[in-house]
C-alpha atoms as a PDB file:
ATOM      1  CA  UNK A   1       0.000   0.000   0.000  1.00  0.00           C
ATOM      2  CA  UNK A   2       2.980   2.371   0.785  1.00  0.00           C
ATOM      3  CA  UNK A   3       4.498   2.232  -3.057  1.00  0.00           C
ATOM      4  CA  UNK A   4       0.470   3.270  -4.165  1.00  0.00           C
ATOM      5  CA  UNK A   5       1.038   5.915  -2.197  1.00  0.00           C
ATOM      6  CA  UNK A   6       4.068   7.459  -2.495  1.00  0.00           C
ATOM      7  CA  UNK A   7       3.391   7.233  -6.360  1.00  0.00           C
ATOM      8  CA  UNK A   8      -0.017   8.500  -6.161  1.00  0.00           C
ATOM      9  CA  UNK A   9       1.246  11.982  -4.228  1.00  0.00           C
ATOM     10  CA  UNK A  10       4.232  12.357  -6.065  1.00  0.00           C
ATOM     11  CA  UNK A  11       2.829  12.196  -9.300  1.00  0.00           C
ATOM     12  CA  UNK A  12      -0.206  14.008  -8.576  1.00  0.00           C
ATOM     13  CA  UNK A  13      -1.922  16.313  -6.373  1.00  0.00           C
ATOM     14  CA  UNK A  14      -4.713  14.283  -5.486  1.00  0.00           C
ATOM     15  CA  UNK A  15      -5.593  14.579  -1.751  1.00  0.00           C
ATOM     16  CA  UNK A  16      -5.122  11.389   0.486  1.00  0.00           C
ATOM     17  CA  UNK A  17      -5.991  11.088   4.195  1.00  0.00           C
ATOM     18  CA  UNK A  18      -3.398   8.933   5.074  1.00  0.00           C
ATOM     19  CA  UNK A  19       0.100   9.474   5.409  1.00  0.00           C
ATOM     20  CA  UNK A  20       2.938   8.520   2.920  1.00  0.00           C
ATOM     21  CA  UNK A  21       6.077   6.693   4.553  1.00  0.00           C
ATOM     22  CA  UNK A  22       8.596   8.093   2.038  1.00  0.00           C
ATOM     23  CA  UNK A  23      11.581   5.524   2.289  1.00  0.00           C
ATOM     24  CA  UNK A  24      13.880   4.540  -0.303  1.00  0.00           C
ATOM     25  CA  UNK A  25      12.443   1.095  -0.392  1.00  0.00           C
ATOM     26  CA  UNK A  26       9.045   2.809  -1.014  1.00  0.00           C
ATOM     27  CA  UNK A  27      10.108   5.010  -3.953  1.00  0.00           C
ATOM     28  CA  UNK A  28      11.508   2.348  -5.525  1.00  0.00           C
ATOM     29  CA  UNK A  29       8.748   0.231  -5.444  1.00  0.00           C
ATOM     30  CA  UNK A  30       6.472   2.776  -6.098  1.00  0.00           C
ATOM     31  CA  UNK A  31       7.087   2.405  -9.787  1.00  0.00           C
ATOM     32  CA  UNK A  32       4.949  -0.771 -10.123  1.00  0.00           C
ATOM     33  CA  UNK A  33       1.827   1.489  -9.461  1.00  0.00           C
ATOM     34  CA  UNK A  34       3.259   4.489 -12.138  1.00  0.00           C
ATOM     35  CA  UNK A  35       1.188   3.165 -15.144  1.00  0.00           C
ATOM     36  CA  UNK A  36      -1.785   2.590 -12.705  1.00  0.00           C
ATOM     37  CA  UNK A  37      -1.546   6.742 -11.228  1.00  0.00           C
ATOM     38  CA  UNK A  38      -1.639   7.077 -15.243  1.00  0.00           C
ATOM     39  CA  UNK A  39      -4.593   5.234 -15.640  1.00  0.00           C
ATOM     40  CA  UNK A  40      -6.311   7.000 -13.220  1.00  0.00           C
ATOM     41  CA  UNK A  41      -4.943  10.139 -14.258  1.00  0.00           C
ATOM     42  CA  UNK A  42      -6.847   9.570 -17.262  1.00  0.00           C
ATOM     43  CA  UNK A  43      -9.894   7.955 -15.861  1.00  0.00           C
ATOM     44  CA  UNK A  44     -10.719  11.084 -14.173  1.00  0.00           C
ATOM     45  CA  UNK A  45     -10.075  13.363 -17.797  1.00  0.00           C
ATOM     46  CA  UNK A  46     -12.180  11.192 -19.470  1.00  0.00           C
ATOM     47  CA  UNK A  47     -15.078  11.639 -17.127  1.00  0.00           C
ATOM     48  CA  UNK A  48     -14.037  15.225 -16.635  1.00  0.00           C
ATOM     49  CA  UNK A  49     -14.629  15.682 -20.534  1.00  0.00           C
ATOM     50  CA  UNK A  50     -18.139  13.905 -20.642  1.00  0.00           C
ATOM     51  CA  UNK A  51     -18.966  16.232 -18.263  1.00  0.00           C
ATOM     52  CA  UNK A  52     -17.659  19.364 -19.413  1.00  0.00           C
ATOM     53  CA  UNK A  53     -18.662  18.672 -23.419  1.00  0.00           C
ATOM     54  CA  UNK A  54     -22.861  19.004 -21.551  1.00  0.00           C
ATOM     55  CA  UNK A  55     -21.944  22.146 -20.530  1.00  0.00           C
ATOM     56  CA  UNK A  56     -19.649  24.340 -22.493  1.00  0.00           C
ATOM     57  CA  UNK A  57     -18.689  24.186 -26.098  1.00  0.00           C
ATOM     58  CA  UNK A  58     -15.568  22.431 -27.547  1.00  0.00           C
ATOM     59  CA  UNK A  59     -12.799  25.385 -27.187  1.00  0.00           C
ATOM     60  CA  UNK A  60     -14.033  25.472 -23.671  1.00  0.00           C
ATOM     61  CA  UNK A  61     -14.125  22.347 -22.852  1.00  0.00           C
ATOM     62  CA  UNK A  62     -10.412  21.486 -24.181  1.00  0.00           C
ATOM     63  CA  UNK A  63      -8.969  24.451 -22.000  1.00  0.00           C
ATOM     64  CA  UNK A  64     -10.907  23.201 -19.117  1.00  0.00           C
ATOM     65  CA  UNK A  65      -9.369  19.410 -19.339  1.00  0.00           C
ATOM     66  CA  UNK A  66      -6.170  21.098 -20.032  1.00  0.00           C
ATOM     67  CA  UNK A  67      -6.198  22.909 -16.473  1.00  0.00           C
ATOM     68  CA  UNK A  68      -7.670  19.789 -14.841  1.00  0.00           C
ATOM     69  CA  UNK A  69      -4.698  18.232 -16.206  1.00  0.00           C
ATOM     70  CA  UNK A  70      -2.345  20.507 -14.791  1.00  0.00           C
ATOM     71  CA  UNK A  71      -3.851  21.136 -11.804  1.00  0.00           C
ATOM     72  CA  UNK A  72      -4.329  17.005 -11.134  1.00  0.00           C
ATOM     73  CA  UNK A  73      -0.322  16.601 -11.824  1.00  0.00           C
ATOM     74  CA  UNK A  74       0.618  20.330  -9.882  1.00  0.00           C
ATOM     75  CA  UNK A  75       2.503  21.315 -13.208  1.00  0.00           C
ATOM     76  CA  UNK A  76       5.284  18.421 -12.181  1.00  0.00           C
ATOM     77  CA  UNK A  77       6.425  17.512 -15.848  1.00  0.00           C
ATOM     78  CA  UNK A  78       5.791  20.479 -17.341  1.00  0.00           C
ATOM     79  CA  UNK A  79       7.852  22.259 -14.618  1.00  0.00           C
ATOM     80  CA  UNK A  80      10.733  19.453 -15.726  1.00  0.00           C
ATOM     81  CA  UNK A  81       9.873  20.147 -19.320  1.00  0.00           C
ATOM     82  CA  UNK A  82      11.102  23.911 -18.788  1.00  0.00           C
ATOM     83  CA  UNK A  83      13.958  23.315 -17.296  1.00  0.00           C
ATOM     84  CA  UNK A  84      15.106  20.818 -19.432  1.00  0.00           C
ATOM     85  CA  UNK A  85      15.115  23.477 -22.294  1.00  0.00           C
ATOM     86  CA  UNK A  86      16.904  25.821 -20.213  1.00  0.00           C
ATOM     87  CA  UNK A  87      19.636  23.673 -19.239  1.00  0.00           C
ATOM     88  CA  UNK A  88      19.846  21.922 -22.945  1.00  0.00           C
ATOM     89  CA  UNK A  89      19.474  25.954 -24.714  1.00  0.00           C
ATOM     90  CA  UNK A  90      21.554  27.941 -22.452  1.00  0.00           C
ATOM     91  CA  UNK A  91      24.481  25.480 -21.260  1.00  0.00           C
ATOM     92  CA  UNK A  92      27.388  24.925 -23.251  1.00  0.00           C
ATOM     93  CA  UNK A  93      28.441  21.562 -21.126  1.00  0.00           C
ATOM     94  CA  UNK A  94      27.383  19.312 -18.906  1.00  0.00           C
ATOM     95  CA  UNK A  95      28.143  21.293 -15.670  1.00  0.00           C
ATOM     96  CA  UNK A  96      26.453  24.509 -16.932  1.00  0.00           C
ATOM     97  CA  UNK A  97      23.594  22.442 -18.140  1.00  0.00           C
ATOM     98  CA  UNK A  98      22.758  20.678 -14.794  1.00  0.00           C
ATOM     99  CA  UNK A  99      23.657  24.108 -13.270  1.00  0.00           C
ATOM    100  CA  UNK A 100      21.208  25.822 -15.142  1.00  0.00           C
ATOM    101  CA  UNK A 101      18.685  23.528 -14.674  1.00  0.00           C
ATOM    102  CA  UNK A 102      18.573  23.068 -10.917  1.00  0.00           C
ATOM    103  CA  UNK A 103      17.862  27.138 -10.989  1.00  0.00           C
ATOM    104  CA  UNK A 104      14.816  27.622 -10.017  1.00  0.00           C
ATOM    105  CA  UNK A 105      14.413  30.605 -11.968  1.00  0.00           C
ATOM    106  CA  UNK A 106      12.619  29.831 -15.894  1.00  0.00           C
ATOM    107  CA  UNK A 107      14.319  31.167 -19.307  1.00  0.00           C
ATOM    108  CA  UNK A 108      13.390  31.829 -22.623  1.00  0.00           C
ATOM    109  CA  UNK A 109      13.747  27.991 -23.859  1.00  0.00           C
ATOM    110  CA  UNK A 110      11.715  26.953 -21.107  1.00  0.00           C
ATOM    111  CA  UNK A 111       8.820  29.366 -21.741  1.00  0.00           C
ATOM    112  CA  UNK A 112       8.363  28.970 -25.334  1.00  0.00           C
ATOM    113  CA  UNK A 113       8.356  25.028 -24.966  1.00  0.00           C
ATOM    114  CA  UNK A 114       5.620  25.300 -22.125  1.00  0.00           C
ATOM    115  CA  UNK A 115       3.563  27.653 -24.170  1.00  0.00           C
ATOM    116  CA  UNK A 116       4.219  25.793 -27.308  1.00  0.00           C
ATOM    117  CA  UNK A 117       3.106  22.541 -25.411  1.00  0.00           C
ATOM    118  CA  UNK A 118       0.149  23.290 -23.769  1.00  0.00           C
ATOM    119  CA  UNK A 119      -1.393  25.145 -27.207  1.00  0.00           C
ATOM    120  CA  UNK A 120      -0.660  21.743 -29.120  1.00  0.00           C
ATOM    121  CA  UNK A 121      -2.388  19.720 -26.512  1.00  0.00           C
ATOM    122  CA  UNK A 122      -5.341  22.133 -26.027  1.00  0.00           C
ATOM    123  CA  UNK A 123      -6.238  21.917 -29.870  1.00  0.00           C
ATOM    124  CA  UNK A 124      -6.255  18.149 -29.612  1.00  0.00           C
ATOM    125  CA  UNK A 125      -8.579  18.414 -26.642  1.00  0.00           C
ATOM    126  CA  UNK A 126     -10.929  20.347 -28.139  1.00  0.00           C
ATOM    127  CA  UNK A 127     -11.392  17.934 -30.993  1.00  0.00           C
ATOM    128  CA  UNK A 128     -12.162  15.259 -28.706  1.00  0.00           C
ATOM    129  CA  UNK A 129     -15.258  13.027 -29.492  1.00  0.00           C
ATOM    130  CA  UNK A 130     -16.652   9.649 -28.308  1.00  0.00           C
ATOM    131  CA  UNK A 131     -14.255   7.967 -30.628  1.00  0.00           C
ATOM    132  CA  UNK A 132     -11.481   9.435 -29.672  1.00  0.00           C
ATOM    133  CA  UNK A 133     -12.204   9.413 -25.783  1.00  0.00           C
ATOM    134  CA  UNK A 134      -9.643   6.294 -25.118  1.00  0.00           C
ATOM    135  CA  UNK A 135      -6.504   8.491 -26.263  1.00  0.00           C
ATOM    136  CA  UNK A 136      -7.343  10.985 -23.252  1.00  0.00           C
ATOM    137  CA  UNK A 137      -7.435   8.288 -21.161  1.00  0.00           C
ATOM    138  CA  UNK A 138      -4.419   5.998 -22.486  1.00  0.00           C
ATOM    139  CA  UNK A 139      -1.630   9.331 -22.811  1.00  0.00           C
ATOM    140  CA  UNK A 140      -1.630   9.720 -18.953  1.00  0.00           C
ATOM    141  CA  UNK A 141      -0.966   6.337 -18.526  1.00  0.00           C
ATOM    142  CA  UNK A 142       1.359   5.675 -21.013  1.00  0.00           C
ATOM    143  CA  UNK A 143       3.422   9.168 -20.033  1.00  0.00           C
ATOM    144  CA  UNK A 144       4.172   7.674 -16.440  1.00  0.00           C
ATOM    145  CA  UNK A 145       5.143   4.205 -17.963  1.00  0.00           C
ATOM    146  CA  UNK A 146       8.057   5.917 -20.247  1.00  0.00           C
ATOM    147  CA  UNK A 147       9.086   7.288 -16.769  1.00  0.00           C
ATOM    148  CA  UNK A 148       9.791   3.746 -15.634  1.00  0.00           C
ATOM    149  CA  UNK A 149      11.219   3.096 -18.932  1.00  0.00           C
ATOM    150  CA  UNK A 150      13.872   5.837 -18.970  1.00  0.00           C
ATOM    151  CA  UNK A 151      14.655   5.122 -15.284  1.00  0.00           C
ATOM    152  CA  UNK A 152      15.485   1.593 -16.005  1.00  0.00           C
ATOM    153  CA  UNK A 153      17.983   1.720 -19.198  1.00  0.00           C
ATOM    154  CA  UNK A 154      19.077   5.254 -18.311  1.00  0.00           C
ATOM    155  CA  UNK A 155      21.438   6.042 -15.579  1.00  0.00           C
ATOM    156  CA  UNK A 156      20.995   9.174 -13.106  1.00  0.00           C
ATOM    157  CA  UNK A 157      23.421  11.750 -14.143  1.00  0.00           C
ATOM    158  CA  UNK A 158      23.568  13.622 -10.539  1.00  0.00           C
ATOM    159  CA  UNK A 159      25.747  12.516  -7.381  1.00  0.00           C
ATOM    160  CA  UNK A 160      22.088  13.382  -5.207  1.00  0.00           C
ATOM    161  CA  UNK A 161      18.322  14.541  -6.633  1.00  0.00           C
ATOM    162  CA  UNK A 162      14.891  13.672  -6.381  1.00  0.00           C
ATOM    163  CA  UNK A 163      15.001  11.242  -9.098  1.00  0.00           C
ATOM    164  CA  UNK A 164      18.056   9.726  -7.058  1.00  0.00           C
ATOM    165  CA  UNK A 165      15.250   8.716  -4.728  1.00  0.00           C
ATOM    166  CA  UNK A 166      13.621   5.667  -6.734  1.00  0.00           C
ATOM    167  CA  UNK A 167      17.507   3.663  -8.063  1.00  0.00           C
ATOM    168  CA  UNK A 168      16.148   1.656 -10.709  1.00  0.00           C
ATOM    169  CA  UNK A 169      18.642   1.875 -13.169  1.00  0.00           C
ATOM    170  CA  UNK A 170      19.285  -1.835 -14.650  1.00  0.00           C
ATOM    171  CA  UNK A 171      15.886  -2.801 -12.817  1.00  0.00           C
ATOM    172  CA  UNK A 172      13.975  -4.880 -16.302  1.00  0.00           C
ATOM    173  CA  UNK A 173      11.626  -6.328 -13.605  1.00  0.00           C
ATOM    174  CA  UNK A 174      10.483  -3.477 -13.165  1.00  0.00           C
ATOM    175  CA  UNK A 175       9.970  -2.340 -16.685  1.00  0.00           C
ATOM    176  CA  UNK A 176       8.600  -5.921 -17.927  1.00  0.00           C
ATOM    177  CA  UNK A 177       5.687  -5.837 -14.941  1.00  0.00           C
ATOM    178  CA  UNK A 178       4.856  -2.160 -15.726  1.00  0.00           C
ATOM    179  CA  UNK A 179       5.027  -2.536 -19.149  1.00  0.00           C
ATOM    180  CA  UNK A 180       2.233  -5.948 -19.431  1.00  0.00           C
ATOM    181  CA  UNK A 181      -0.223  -3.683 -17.218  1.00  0.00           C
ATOM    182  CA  UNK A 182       0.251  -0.974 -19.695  1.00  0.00           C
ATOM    183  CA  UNK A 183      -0.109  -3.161 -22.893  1.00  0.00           C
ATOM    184  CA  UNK A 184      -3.146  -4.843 -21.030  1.00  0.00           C
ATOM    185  CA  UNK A 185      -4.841  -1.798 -20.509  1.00  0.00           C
ATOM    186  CA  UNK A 186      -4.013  -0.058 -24.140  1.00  0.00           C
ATOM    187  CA  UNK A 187      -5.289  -3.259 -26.000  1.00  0.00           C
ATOM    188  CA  UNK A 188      -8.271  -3.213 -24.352  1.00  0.00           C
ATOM    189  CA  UNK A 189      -9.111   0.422 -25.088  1.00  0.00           C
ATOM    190  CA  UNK A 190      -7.787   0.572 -28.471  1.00  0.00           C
ATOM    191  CA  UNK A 191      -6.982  -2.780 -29.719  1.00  0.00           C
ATOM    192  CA  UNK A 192      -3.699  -2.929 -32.214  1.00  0.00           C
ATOM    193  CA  UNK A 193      -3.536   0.495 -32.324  1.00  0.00           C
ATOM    194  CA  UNK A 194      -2.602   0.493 -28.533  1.00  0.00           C
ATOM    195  CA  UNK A 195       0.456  -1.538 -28.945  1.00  0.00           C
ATOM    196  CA  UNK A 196       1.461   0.364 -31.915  1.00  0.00           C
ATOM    197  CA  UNK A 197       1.505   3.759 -29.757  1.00  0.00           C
ATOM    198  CA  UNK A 198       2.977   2.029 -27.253  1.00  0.00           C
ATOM    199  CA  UNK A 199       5.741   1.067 -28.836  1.00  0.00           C
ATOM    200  CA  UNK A 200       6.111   4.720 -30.942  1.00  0.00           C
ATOM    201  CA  UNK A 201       6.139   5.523 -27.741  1.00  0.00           C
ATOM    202  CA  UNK A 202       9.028   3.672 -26.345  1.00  0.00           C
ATOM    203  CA  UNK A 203      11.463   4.091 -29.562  1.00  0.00           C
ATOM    204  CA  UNK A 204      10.764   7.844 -29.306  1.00  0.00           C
ATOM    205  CA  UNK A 205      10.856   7.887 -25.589  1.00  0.00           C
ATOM    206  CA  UNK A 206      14.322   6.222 -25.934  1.00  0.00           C
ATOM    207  CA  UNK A 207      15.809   8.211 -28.571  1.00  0.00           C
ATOM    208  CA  UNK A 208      14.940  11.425 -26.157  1.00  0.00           C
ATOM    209  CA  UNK A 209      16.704   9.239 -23.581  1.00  0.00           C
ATOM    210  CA  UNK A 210      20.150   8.748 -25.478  1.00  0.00           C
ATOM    211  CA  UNK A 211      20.107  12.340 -26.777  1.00  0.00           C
ATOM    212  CA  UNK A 212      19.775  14.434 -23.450  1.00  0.00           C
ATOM    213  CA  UNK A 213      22.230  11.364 -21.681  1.00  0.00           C
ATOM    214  CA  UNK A 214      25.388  11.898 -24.085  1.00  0.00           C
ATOM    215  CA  UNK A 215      24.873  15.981 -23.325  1.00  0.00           C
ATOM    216  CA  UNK A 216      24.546  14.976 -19.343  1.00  0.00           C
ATOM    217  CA  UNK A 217      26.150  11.473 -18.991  1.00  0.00           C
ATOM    218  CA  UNK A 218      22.733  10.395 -17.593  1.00  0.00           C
ATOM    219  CA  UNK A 219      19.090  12.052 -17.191  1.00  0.00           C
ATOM    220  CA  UNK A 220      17.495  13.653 -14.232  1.00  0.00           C
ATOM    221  CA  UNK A 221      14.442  14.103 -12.756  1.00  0.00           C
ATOM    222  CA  UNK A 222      13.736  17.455 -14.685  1.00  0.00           C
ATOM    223  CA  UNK A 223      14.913  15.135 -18.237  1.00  0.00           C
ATOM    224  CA  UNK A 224      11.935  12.407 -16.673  1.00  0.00           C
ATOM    225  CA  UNK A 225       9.236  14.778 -16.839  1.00  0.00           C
ATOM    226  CA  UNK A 226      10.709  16.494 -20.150  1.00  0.00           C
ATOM    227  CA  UNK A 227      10.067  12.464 -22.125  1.00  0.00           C
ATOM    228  CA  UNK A 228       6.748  12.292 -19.951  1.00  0.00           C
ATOM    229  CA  UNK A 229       4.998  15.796 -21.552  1.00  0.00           C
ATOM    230  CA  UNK A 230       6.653  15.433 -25.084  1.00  0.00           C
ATOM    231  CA  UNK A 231       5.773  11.382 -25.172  1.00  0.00           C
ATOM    232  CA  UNK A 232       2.305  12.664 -24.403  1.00  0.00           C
ATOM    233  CA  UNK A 233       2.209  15.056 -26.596  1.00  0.00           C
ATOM    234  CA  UNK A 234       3.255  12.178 -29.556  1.00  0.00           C
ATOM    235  CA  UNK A 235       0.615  10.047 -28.447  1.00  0.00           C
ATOM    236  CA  UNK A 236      -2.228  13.206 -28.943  1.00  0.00           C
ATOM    237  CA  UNK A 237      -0.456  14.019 -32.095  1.00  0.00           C
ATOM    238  CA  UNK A 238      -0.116  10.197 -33.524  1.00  0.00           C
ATOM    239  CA  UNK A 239      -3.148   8.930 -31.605  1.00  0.00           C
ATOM    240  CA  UNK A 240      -5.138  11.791 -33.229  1.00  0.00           C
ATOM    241  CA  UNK A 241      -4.319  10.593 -36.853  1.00  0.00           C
ATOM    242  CA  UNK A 242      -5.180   6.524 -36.095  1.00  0.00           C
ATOM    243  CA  UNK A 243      -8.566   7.001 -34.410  1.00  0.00           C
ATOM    244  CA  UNK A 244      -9.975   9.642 -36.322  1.00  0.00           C
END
């Protein structure tokens, strides 16, 4: 129950009554349940939207389930998106890079990509119907499983961090276990298609990987949530073009 938990308020800002041991041992193991947050992530978008499309017109609508979104998740990828651009834009190595983006403080790079991010996603959402429902509900899901991917065949390019917290590198348990839930889940929803955006979603999720780890000699937690919002935003983009 702990690992639920401690992946349920660190991914999101969904309020809990009880109390989250945050160990080491818990973090770790806490990655099981990431596809599952996803899931529900998406769960409560999808009903959000059936909701919403009674009341308000399509434009509306979409920038409504984009602030649920961001409101459900507190901003956390997004936030890692930014400063991923910053550090990648600005740095010239992999000391000023890092440097750059542990500053709390947002640049240029990082504005344009949030801005640029959240106006691509909003136009999907508003031309969400019935058929298309499943992709709102599969992209959360399948965002916080490329997490566990890029975790597990990545290695941590900081001495200490947040991300430091779960250790998984080298960990294919992990990945295999979280990876047959996610499958399950997508091939239910969408059939074929769902293991064909899966996978999309790995390669590209991967080939983010190896690019930001030969500029940093690793990833962080900021690079995590960078491959979560951009392998989201492939999955609206791609998903968009199969179910139509």
């Amino acid at each position: 129950m702990q690992p639920f938990l401690c992946a349920l308020t660190f991914l999101t800002r969904i309020p809990i009554p009880v109390k989250c041991n945050y160990t080491p041992e818990n973090f770790a193991r806490s990655l099981y349940f990431f596809p599952v947050i996803g899931l529900i992530l998406g769960l409560i978008l999808g009903g959000s939207w059936f909701g919403l499309k009674q009341l308000f017109p399509p434009i509306i609508t979409g920038a409504l389930i984009l602030l649920i979104h961001i409101l459900l998740t507190g901003g956390l990828h997004l936030d890692g998106l930014m400063d991923t651009l910053d550090g990648l834009g600005g740095g010239k190595n992999k000391e000023q890079r890092l440097a750059i983006m542990k500053d709390s403080r947002v640049g240029a790079f990082g504005v344009q990509g949030a801005i640029l991010i959240c106006i691509l996603k909003f136009s999907i959402y508003t031309q969400l119907t019935r058929q298309l429902l499943p992709l709102l509900i599969i992209t959360p899901m399948t965002g916080r499983q490329v997490l566990v991917l890029v975790q597990v065949f990545f290695p941590y390019a900081r001495s200490q961090g947040l991300g430091s917290l779960f250790t998984v590198y080298g960990d294919y348990k992990k990945f295999a276990l979280t990876t047959a839930v996610t499958l399950l889940a997508m091939i239910v929803l969408l059939k074929i298609r769902g293991a064909i955006l899966l996978l999309l979603s790995y390669i590209f999720a991967l080939v983010i990987g190896a690019v930001i780890s030969r500029l940093l000699d690793g990833l962080t937690g900021d690079t995590y949530g960078a491959t979560c919002e951009l392998t989201e935003l492939l999955l609206l983009m791609v998903g968009f073009l199969l179910l139509r």
